[in-house]
N, C-alpha and C. Protein backbone atom coordinates (compact mmCIF):
# COMPACT_ATOMS: atom_id res chain seq x y z
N UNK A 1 6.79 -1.50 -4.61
CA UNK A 1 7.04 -2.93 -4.74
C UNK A 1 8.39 -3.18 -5.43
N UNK A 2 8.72 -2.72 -6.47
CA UNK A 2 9.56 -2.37 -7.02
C UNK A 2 11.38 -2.18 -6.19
N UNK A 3 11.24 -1.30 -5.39
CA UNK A 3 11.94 -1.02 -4.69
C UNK A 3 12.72 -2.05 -3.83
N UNK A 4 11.26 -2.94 -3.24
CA UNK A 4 11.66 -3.57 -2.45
C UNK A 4 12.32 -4.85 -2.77
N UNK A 5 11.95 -5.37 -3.84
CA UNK A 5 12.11 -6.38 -4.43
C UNK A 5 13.34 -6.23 -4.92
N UNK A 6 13.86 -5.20 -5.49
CA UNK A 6 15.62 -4.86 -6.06
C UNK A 6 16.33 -5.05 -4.57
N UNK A 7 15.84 -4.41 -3.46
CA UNK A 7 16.55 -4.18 -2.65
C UNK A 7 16.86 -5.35 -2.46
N UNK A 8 15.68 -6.49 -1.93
CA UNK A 8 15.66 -7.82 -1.84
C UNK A 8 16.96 -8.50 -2.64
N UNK A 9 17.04 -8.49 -3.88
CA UNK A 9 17.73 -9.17 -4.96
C UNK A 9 19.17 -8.82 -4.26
N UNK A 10 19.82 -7.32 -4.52
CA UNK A 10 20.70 -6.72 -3.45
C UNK A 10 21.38 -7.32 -2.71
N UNK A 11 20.32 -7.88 -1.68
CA UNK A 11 20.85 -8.66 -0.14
C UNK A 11 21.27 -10.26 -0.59
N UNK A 12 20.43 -10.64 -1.46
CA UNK A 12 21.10 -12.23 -1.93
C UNK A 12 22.22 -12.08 -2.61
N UNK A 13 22.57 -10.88 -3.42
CA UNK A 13 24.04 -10.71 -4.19
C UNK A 13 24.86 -11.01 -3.25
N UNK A 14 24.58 -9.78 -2.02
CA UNK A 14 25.82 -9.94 -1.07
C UNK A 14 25.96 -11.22 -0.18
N UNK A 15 24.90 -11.73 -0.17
CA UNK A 15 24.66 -13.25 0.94
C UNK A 15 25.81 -14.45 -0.41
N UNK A 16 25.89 -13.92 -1.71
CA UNK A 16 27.22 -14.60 -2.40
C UNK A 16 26.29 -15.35 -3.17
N UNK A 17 24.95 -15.23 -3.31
CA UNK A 17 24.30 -15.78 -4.68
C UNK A 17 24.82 -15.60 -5.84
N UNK A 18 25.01 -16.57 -7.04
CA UNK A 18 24.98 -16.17 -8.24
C UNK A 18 23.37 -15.43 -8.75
N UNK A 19 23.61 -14.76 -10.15
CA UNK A 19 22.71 -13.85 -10.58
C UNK A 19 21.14 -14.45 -10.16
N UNK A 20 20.96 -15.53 -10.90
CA UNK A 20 20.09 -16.25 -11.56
C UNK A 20 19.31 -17.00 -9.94
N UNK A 21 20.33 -17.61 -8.83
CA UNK A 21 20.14 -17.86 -8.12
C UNK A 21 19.43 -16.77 -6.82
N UNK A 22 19.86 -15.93 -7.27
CA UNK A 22 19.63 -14.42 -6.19
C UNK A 22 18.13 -14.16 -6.49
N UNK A 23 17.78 -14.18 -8.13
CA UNK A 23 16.72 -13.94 -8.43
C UNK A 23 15.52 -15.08 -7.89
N UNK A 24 15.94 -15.92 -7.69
CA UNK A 24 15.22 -17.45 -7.58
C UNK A 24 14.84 -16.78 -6.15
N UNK A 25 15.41 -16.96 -5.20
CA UNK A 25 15.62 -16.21 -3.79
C UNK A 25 14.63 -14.81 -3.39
N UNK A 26 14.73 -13.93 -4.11
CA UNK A 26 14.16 -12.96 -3.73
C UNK A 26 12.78 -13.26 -4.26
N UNK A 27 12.47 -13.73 -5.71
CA UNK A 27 11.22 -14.37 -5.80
C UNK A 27 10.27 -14.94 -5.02
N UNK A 28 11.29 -16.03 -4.30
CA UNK A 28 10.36 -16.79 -3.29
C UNK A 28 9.78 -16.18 -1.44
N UNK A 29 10.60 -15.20 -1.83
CA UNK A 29 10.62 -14.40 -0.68
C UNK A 29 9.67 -13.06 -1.04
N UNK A 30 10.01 -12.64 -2.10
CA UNK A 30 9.68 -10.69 -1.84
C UNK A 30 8.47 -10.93 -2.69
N UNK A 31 8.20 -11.78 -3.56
CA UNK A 31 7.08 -11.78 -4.22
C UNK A 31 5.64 -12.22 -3.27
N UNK A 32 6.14 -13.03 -2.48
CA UNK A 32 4.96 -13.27 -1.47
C UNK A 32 4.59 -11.96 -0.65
N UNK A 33 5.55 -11.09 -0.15
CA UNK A 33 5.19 -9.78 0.74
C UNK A 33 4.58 -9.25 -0.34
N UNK A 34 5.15 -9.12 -1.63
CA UNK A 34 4.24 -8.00 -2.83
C UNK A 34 3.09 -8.27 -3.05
N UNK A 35 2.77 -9.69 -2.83
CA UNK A 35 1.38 -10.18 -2.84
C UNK A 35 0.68 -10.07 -2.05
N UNK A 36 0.96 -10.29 -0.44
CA UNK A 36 0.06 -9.82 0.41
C UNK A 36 0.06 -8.40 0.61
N UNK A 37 0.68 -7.97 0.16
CA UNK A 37 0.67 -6.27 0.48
C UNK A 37 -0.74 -6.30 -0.68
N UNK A 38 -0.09 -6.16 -1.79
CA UNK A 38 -1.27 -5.76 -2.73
C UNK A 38 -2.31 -6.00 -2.89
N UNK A 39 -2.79 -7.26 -2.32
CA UNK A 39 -3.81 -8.06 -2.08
C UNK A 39 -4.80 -6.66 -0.81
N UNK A 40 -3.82 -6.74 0.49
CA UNK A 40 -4.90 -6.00 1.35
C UNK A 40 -4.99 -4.76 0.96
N UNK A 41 -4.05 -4.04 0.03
CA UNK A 41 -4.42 -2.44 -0.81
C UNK A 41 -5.49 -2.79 -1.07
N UNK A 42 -5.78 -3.50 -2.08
CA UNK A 42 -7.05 -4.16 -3.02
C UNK A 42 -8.39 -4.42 -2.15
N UNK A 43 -7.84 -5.11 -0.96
CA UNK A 43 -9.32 -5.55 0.04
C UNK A 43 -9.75 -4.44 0.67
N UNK A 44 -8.47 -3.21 0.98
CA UNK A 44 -9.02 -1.57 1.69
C UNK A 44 -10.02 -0.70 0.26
N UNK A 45 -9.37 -0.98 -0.39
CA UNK A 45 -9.94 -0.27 -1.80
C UNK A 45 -11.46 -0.94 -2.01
N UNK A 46 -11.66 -1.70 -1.84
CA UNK A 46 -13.05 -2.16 -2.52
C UNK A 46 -14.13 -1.70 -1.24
N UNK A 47 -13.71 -1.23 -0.08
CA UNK A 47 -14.15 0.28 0.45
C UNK A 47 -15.34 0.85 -0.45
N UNK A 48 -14.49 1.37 -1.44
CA UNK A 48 -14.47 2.63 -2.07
C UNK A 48 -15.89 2.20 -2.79
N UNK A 49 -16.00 0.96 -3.16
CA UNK A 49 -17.23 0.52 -3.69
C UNK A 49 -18.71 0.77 -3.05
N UNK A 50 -18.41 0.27 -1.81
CA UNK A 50 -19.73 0.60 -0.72
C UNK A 50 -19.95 1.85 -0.95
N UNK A 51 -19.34 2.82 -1.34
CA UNK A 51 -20.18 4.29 -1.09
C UNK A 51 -20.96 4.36 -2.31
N UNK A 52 -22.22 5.09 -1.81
CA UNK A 52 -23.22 4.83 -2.89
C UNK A 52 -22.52 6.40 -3.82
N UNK A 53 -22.10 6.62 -4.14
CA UNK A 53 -21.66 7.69 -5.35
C UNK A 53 -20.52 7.22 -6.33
N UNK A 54 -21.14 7.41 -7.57
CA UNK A 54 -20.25 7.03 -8.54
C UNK A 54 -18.71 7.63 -8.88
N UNK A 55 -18.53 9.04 -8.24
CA UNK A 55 -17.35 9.00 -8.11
C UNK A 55 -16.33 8.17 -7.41
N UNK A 56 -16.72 8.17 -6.38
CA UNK A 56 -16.14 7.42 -5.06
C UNK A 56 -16.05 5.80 -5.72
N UNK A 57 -16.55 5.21 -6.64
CA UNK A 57 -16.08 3.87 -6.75
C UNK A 57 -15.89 3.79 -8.26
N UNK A 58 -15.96 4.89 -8.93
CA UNK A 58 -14.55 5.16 -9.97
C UNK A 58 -13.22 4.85 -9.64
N UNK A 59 -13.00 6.11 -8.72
CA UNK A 59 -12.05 5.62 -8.13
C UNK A 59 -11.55 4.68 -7.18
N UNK A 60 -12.45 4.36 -7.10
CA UNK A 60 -12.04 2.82 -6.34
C UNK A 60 -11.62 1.84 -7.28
N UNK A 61 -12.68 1.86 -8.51
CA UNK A 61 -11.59 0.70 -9.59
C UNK A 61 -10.68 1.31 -10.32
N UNK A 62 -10.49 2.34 -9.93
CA UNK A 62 -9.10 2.56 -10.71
C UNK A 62 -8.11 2.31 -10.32
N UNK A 63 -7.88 2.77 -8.78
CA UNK A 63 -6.97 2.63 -7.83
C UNK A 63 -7.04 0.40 -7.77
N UNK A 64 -7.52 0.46 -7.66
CA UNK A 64 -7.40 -1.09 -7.70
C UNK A 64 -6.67 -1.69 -8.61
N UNK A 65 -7.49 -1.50 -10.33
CA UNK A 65 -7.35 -1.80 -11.52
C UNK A 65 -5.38 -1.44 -11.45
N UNK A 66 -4.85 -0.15 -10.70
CA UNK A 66 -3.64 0.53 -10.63
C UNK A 66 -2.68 -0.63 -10.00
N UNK A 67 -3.09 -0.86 -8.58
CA UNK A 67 -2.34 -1.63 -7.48
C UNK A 67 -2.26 -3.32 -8.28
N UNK A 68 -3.62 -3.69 -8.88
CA UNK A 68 -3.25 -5.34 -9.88
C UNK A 68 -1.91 -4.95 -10.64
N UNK A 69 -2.18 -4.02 -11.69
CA UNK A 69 -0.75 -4.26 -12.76
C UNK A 69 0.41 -3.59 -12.31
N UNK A 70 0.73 -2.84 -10.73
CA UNK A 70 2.25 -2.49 -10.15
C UNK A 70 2.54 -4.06 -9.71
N UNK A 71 1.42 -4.96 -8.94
CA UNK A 71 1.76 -5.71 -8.67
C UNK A 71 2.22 -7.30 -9.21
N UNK A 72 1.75 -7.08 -10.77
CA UNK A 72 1.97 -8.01 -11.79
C UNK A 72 3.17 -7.92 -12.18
N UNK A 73 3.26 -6.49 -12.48
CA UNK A 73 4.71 -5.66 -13.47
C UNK A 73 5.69 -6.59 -12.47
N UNK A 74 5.72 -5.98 -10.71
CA UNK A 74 6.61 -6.32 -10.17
C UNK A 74 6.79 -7.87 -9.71
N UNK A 75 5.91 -8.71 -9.80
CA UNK A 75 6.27 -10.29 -9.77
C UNK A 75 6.48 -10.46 -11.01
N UNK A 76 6.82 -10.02 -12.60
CA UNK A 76 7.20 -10.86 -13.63
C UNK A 76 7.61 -10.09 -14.14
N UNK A 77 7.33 -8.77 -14.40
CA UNK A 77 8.39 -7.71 -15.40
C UNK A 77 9.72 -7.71 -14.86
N UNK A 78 9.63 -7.25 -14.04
CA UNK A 78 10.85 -6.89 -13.15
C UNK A 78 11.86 -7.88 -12.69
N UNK A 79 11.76 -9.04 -12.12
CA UNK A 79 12.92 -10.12 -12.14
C UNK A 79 13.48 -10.55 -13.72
N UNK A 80 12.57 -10.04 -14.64
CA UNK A 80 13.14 -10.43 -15.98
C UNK A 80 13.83 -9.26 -16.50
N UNK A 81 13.80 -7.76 -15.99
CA UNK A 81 14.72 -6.75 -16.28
C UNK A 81 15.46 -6.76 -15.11
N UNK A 82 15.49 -7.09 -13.96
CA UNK A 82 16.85 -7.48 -13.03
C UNK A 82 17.54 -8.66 -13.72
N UNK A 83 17.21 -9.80 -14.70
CA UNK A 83 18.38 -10.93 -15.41
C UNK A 83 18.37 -10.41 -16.30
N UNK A 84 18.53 -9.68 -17.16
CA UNK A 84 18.70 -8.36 -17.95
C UNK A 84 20.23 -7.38 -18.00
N UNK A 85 19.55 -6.70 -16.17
CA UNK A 85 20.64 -5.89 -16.14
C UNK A 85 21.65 -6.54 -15.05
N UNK A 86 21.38 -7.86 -14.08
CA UNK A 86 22.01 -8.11 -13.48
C UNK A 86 22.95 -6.99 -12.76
N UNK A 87 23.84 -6.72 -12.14
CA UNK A 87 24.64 -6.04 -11.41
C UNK A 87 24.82 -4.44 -11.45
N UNK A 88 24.11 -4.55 -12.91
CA UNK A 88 24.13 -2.85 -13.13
C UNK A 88 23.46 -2.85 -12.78
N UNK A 89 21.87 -3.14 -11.70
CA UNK A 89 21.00 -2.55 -12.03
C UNK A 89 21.45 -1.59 -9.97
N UNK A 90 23.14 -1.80 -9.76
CA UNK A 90 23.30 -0.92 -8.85
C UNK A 90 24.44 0.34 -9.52
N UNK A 91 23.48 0.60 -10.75
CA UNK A 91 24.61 1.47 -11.45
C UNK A 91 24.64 2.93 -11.09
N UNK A 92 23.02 3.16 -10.48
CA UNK A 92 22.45 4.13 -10.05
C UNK A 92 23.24 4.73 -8.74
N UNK A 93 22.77 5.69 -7.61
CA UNK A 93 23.70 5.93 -6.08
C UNK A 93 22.84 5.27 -5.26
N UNK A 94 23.98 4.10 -4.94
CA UNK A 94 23.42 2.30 -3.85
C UNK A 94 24.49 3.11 -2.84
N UNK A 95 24.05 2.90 -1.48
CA UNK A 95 25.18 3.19 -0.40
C UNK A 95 25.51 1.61 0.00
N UNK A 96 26.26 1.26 -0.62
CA UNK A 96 26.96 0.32 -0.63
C UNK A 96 27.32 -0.33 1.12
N UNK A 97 28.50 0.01 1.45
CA UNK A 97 28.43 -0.03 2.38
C UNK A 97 27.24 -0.02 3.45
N UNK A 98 26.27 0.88 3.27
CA UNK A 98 25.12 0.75 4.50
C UNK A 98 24.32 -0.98 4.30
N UNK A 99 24.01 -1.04 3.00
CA UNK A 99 23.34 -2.44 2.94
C UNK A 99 24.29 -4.06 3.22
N UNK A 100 25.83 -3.80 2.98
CA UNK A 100 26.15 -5.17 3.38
C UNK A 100 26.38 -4.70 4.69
N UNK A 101 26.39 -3.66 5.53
CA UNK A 101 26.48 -4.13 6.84
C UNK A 101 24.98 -4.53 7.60
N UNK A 102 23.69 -3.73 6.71
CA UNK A 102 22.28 -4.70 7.08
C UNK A 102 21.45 -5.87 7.03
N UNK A 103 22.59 -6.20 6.20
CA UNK A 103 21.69 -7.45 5.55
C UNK A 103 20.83 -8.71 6.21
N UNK A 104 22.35 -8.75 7.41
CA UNK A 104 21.70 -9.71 8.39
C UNK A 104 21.52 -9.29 9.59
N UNK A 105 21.45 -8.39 10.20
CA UNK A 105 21.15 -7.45 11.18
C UNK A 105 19.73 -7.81 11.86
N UNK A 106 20.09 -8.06 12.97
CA UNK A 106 18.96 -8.83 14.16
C UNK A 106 18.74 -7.99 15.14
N UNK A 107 17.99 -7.61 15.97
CA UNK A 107 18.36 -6.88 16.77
C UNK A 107 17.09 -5.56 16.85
N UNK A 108 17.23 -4.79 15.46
CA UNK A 108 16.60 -3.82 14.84
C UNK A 108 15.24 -3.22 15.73
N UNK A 109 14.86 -1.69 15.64
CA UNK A 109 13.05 -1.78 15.96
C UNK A 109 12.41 -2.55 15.25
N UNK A 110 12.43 -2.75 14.17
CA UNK A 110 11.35 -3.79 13.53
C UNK A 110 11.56 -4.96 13.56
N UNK A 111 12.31 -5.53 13.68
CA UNK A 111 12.81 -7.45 13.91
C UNK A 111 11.94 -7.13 15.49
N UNK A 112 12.26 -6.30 16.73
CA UNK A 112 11.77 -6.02 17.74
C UNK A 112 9.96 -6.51 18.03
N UNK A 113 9.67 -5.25 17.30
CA UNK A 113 8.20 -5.10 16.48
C UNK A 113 7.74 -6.15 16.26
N UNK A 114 8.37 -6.95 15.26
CA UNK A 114 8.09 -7.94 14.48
C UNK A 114 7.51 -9.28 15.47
N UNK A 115 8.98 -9.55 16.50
CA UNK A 115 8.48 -10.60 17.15
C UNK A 115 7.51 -10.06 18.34
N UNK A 116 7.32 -8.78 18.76
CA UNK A 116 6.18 -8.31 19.35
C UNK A 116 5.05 -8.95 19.18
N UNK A 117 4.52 -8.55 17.74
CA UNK A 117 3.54 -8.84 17.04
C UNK A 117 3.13 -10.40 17.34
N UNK A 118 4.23 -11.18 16.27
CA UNK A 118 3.91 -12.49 16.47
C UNK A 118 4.26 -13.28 17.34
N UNK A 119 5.04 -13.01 18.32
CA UNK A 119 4.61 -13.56 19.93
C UNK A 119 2.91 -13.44 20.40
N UNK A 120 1.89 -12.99 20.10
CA UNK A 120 0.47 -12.70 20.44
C UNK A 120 -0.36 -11.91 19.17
N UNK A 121 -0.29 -13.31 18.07
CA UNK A 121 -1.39 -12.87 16.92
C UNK A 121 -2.88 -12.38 16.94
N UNK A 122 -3.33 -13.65 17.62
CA UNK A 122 -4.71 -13.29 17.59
C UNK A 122 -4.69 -12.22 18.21
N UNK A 123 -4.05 -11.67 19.73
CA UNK A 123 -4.42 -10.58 20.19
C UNK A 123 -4.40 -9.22 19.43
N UNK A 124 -3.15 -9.09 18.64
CA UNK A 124 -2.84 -7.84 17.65
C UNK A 124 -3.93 -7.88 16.22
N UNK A 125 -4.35 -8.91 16.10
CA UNK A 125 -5.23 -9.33 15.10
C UNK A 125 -6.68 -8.33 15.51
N UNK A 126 -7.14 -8.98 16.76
CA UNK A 126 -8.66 -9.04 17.20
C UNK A 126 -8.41 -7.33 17.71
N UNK A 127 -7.52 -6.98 18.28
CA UNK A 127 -7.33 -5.57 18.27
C UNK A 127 -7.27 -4.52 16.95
N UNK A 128 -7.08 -5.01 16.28
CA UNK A 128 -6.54 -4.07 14.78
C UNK A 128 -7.63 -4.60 14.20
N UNK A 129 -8.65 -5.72 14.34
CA UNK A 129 -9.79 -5.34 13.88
C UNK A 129 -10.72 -4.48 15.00
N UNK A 130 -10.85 -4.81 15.90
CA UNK A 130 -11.78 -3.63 16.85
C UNK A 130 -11.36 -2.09 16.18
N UNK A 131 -10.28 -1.90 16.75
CA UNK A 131 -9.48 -0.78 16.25
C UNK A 131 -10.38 -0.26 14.58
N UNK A 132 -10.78 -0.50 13.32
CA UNK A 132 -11.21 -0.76 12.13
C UNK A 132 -12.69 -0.01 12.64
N UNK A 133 -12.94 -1.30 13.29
CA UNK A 133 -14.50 -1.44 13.52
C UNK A 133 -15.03 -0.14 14.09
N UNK A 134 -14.18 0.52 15.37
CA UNK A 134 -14.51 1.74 16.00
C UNK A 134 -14.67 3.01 15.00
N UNK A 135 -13.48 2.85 14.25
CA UNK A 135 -13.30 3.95 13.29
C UNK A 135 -13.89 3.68 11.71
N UNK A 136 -15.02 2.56 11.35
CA UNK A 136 -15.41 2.12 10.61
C UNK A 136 -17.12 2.81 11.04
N UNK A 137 -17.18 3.13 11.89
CA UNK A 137 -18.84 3.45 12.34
C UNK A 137 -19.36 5.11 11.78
N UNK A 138 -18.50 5.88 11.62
CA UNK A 138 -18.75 7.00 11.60
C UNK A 138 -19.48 6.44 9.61
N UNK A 139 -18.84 5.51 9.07
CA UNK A 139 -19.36 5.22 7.61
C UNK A 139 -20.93 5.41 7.64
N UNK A 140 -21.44 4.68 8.57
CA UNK A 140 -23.23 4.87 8.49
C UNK A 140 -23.75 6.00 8.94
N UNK A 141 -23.36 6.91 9.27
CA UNK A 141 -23.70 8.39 9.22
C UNK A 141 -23.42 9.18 8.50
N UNK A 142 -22.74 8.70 6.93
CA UNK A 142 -21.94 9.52 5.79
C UNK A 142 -22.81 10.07 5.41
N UNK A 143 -23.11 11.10 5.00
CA UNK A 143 -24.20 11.57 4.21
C UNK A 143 -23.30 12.51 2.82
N UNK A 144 -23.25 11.54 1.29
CA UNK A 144 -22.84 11.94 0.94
C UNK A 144 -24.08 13.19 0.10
N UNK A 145 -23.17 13.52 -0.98
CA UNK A 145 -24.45 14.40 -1.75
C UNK A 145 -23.52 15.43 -2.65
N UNK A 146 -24.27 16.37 -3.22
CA UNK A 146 -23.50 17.08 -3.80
C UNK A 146 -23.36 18.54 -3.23
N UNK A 147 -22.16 19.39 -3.11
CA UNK A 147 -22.21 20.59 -2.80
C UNK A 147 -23.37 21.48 -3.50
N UNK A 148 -24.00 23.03 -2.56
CA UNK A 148 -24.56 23.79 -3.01
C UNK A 148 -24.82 24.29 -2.57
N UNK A 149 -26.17 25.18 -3.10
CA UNK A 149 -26.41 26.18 -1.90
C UNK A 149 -27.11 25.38 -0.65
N UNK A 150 -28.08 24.50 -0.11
CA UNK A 150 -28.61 23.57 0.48
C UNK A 150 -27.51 23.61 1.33
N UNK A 151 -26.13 23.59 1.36
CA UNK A 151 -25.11 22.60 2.38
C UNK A 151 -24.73 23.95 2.94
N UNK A 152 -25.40 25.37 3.02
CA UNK A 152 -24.90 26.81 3.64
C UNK A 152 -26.12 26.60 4.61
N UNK A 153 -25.43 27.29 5.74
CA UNK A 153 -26.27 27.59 6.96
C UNK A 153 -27.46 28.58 6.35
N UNK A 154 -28.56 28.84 6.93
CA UNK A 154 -29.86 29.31 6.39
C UNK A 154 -29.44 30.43 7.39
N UNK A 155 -28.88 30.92 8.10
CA UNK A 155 -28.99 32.34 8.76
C UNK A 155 -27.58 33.46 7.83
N UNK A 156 -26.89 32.81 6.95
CA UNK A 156 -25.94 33.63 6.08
C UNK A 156 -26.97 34.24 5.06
N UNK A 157 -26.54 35.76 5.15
CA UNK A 157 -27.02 37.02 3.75
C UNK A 157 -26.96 36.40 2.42
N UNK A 158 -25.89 35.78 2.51
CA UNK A 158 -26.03 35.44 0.70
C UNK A 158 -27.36 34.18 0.71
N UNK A 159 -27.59 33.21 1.44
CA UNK A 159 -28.27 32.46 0.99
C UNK A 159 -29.73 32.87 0.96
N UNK A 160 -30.10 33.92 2.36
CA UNK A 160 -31.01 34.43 2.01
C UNK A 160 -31.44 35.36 0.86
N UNK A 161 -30.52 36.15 0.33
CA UNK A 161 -30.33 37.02 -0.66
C UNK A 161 -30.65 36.13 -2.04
N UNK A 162 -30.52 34.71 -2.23
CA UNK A 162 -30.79 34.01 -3.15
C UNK A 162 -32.07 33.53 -2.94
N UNK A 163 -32.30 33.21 -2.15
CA UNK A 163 -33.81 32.66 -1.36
C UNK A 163 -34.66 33.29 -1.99
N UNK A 164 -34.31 35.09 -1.39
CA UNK A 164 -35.10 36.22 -1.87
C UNK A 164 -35.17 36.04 -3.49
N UNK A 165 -34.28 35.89 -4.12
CA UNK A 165 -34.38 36.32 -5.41
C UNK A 165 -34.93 34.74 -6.36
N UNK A 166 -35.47 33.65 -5.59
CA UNK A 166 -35.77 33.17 -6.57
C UNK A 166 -37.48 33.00 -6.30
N UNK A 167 -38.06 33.75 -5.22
CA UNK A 167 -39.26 34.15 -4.74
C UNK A 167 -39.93 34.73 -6.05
């Protein structure tokens, strides 16, 4: 998120924003993608809840609990350490040149992509949920559990060899 959002800031420098104004700009722009991004991390993650094992939705609120504060840090920490460092914060190796010749660049696979997509929403929509749904089915046949001897084929020596020995 992070990333993108500097990069963002970046492209309004060169579009001839002042500091303060650039920040205003990428706010109203990159903070909304950081939000819906993080938002559907968050809606894939709570997944992790449905499985009946307590590991599996440990980590599910962690990873969650994780994706809320990258995505807090980066809508309010971060535009306040970009008016901070303002201009240094390309003090680091920026290929300069590659980004003011992208900035406004039309044309692209993904501008392509892009109006792909939203030329026919519902269709890419109702597909990418089918798409989910197909590969969402194998869930009711999960059989979780814990490893052991139980999860070894019954015709292997060792398991019989244990079999034997607790006879």
């Amino acid at each position: 998120y992070a990333l993108f959002i500097v990069a963002r800031y970046r492209e309004e420098r060169v579009r001839g924003f002042d500091k303060i104004e650039a920040i205003g700009r990428t706010g109203a722009t990159a903070n909304r993608a950081v939000f819906f991004s993080g938002l559907t991390v968050v809606l894939a993650l709570t997944g992790l809840l449905f499985v009946p094992n307590t590991v599996f939705r440990s980590l599910g609120i962690g990873a969650i609990f994780v994706v809320i504060l990258a995505m807090t840090a980066s809508m309010t920490l971060l535009p306040a350490i970009i008016s901070l460092l303002g201009d240094r914060v390309n003090l680091g190796r920026v290929r300069r040149r590659a980004s003011l010749e992208n900035v406004d660049r039309i044309g692209g696979f993904w501008d392509k992509i892009t109006a792909w997509v939203m030329g026919r929403p519902v269709a890419w929509l109702s597909g990418g949920v089918l798409l989910m749904a197909v590969l969402a089915i194998s869930f009711f046949s999960m059989n979780t559990g814990f490893s052991g001897i139980t999860t070894l084929p019954d015709d292997l020596d060792s398991k019989q060899e244990i079999g034997r020995a607790h006879v």
